[in-house]
Protein backbone atom coordinates (compact mmCIF):
# COMPACT_ATOMS: atom_id res chain seq x y z
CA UNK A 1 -4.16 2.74 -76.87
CA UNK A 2 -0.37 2.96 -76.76
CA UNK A 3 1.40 1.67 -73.38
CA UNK A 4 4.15 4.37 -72.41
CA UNK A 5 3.92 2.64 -68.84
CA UNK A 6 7.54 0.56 -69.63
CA UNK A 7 9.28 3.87 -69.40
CA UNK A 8 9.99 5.59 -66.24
CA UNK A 9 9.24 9.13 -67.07
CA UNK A 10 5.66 8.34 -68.23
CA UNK A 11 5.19 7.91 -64.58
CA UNK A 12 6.35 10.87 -63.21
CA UNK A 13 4.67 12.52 -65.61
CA UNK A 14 1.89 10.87 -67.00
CA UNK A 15 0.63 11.15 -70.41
CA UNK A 16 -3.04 12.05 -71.25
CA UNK A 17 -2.28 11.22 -74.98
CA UNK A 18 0.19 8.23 -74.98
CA UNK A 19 -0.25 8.27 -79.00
CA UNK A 20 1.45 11.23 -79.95
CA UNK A 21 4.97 12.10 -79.46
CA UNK A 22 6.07 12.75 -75.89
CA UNK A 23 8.54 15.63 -75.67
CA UNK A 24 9.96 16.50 -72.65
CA UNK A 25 11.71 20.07 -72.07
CA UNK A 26 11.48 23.82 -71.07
CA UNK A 27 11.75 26.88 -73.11
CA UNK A 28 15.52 27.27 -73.46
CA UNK A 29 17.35 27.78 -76.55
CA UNK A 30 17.90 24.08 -76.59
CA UNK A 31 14.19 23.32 -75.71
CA UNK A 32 12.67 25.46 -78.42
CA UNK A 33 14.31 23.71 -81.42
CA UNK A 34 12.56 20.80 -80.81
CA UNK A 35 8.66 22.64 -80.44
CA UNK A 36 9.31 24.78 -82.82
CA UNK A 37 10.17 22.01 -85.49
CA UNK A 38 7.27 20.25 -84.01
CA UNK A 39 4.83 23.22 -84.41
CA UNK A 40 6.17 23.64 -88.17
CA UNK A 41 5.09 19.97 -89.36
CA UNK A 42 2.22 19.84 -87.49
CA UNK A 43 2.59 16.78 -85.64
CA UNK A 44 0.24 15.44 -83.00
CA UNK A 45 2.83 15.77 -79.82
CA UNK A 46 2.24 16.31 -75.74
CA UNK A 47 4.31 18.26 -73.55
CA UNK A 48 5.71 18.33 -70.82
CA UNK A 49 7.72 20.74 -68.43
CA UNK A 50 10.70 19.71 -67.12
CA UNK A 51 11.59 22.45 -64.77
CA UNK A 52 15.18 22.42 -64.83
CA UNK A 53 15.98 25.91 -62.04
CA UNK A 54 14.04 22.67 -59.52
CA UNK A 55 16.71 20.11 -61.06
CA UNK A 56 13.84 17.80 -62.55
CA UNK A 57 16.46 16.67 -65.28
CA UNK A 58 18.38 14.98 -62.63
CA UNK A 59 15.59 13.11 -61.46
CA UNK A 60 15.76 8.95 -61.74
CA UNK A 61 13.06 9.24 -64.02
CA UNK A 62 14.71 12.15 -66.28
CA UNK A 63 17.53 10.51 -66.30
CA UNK A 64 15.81 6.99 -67.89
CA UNK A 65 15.49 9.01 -70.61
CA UNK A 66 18.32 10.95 -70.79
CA UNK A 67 21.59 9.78 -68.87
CA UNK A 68 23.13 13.26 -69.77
CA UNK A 69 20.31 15.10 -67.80
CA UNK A 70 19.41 17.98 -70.61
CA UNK A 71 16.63 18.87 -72.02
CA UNK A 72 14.87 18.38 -74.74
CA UNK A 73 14.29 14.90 -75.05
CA UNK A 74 11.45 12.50 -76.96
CA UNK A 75 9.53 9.37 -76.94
CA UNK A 76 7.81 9.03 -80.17
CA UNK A 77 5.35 6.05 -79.37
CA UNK A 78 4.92 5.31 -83.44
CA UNK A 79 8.77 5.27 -84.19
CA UNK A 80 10.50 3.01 -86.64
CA UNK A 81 8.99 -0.04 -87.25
CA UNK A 82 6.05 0.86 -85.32
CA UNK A 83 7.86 0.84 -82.06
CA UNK A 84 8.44 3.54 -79.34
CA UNK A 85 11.80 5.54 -79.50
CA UNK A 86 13.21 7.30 -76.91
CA UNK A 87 15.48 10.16 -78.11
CA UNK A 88 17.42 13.13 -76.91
CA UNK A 89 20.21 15.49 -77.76
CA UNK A 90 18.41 18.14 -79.62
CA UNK A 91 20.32 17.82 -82.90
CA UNK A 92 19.61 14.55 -82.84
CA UNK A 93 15.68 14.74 -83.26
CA UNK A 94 15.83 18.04 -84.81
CA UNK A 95 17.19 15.61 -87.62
CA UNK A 96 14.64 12.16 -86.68
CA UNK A 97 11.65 14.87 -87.19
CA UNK A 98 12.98 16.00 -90.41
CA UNK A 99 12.79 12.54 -91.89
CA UNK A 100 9.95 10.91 -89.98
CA UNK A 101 7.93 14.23 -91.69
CA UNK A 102 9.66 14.80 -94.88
CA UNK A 103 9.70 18.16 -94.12
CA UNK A 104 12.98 21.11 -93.49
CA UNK A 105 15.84 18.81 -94.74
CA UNK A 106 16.40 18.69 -98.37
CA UNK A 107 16.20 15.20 -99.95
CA UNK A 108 18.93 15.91 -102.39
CA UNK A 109 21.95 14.15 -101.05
CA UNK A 110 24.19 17.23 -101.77
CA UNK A 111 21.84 19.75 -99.90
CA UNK A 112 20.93 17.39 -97.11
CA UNK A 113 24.46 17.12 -96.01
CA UNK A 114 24.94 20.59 -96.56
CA UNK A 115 21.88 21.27 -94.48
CA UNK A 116 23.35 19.39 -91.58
CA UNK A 117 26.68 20.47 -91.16
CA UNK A 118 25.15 23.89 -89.96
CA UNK A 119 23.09 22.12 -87.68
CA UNK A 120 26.12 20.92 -86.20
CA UNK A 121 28.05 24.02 -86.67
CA UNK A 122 25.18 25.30 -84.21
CA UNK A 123 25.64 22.35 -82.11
CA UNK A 124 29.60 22.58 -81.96
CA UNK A 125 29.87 26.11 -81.95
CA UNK A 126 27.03 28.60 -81.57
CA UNK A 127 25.57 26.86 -79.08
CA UNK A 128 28.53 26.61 -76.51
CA UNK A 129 30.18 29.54 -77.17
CA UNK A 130 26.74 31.67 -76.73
CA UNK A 131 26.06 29.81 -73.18
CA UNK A 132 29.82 30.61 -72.18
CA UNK A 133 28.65 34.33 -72.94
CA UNK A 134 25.89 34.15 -71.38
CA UNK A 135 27.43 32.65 -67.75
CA UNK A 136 30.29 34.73 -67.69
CA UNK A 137 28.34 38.40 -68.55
CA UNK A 138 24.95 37.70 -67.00
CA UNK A 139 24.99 35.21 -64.44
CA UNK A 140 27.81 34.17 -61.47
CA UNK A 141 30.88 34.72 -64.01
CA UNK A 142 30.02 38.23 -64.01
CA UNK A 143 31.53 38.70 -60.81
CA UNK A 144 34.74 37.43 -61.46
CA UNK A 145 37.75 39.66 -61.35
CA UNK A 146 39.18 38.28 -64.31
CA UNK A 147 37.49 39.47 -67.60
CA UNK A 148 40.00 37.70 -69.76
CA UNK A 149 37.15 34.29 -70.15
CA UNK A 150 34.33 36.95 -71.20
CA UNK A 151 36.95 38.56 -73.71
CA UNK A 152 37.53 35.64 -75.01
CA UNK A 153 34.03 34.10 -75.93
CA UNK A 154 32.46 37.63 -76.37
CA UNK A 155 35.10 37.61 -79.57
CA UNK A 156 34.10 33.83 -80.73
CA UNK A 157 30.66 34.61 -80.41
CA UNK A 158 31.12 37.82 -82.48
CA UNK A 159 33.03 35.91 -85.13
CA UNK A 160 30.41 32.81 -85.22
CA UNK A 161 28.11 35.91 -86.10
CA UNK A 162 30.11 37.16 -88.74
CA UNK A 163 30.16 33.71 -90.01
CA UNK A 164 26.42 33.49 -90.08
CA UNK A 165 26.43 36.52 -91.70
CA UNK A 166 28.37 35.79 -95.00
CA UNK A 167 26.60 32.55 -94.90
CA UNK A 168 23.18 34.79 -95.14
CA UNK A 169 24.62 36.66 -98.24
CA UNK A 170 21.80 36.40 -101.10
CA UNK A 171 19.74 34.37 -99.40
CA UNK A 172 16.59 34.49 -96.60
CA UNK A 173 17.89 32.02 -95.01
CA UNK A 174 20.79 29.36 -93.85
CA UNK A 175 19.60 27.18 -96.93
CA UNK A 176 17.80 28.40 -99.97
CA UNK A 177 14.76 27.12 -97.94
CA UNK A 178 13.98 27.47 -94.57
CA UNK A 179 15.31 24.47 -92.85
CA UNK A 180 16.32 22.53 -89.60
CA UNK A 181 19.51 24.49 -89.59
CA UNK A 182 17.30 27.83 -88.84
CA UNK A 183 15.16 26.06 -86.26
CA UNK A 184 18.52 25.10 -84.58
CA UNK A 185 20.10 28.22 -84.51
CA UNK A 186 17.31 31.42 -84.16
CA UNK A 187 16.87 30.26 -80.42
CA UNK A 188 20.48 30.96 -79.91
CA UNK A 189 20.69 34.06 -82.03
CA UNK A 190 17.54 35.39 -79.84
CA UNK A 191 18.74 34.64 -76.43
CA UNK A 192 22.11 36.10 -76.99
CA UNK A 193 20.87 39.48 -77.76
CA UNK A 194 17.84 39.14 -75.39
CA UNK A 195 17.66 37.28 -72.41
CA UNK A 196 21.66 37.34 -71.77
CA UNK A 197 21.58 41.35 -72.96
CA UNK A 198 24.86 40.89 -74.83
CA UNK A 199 23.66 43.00 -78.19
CA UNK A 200 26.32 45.71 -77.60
CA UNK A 201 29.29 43.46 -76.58
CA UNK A 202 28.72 41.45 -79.79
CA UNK A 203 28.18 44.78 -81.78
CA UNK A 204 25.24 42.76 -83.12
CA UNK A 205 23.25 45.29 -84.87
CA UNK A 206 26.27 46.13 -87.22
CA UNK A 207 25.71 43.08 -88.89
CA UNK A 208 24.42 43.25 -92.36
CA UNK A 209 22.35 40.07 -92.51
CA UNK A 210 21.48 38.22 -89.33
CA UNK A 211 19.29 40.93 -87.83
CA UNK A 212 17.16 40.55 -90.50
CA UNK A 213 17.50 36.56 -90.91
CA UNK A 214 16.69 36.95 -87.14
CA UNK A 215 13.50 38.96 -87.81
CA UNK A 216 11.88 36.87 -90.69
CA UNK A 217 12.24 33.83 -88.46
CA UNK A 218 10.88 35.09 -85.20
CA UNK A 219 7.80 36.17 -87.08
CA UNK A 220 6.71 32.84 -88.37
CA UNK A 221 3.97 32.00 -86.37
CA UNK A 222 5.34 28.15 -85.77
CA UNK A 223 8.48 30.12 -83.65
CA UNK A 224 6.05 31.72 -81.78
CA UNK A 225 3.92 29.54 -80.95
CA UNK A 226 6.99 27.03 -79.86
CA UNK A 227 9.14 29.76 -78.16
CA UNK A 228 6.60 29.42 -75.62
CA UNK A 229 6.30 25.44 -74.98
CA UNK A 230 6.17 23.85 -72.35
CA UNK A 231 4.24 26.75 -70.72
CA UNK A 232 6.24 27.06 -67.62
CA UNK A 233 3.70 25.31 -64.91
């Protein structure tokens, strides 16, 4: 049986199948990229929730994992070479499950790269500018006298949109085929409109494309299933 005892967050929360992959995370847009590409290829994996409103990220044992104290992050006890890996930075394993399954990353050179600089245009630009959305209109920026910071990343966000949206332009999705760079950004997309309530101030439904692109990825059943992991405890 595989030993995860050498690293420190196996102890604070044990695994009952040290085999398969560990992941370690809550259901944030983050969070879900990494269960959801994990429920799409079907590999074994355990999780775990890392309740991050009790701080559990900051935790010694979190943060033996991952010094930058965000979720998601891995061990995959059968990494390269046959040795454990301990990853995080979602992006980042988003990209190690791609090629440790062979599966949503094309293997054409021209398409793979292609395929990965809108996983980082998520990464550099969807992602942040959505969170700064959601802080300043939903949660303790909302108060702030000043509306000048919401202004101003209410209009990014509504331009990344319109960027996704040409990109979407006779095609289903990001790629020709579904890929990592849909896994990476539908989480976003959904929480923008949803959970921080921002559908009006983005003017979000009079976009031509991503409602739709939005649609046909929320009802695969491997979102669903990993929209909801790690079942908050």
């Amino acid at each position: 049986m595989t030993d995860l005892t050498s690293f420190p967050i196996a102890q604070r929360w044990p695994s009952a199948h040290p085999d398969r992959l560990q992941l370690y995370s809550w259901p944030t847009p983050n969070g879900v990229k990494v269960s959801i590409m994990l429920e799409e290829t079907g590999l074994p994996y355990e999780a775990h929730a890392i309740q991050i409103g009790k701080n559990e990220t900051w935790t010694p044992e979190f943060l033996s994992l991952n010094p930058n104290g965000k979720i998601p992050a891995v061990i995959d006890p059968n990494g390269p070479g046959g040795k454990p890996l301990a990853l995080f930075e979602s992006g980042a394993i988003l990209l190690y499950l791609a090629e440790k399954t062979g599966k949503f990353l094309p293997f054409d050179p021209a398409l793979r790269y292609e395929t990965i600089q809108w996983v980082f245009f998520q990464m550099a630009a969807i992602g942040p500018m959505f969170g700064q959305v959601g802080f300043f209109y939903k949660f303790a920026g909302k108060e702030f006298e000043d509306k000048r910071p919401l202004e101003r990343y209410r209009a990014e966000s509504r331009r990344l949109l319109e960027v996704l949206d040409t990109r979407l332009e006779g095609r289903d999705w990001i790629m020709d085929d579904y890929s990592i760079a849909d896994i990476a950004t539908l989480g976003w997309v959904r929480n923008l409109i949803g959970f921080y309530g921002a559908r009006d101030i983005v003017e979000f439904d009079t976009l031509k494309r991503v409602p739709a692109w939005l649609e046909r990825g929320l009802a695969r059943p491997a979102v669903q299933r990993g929209l909801t992991i790690p079942a908050a405890s």
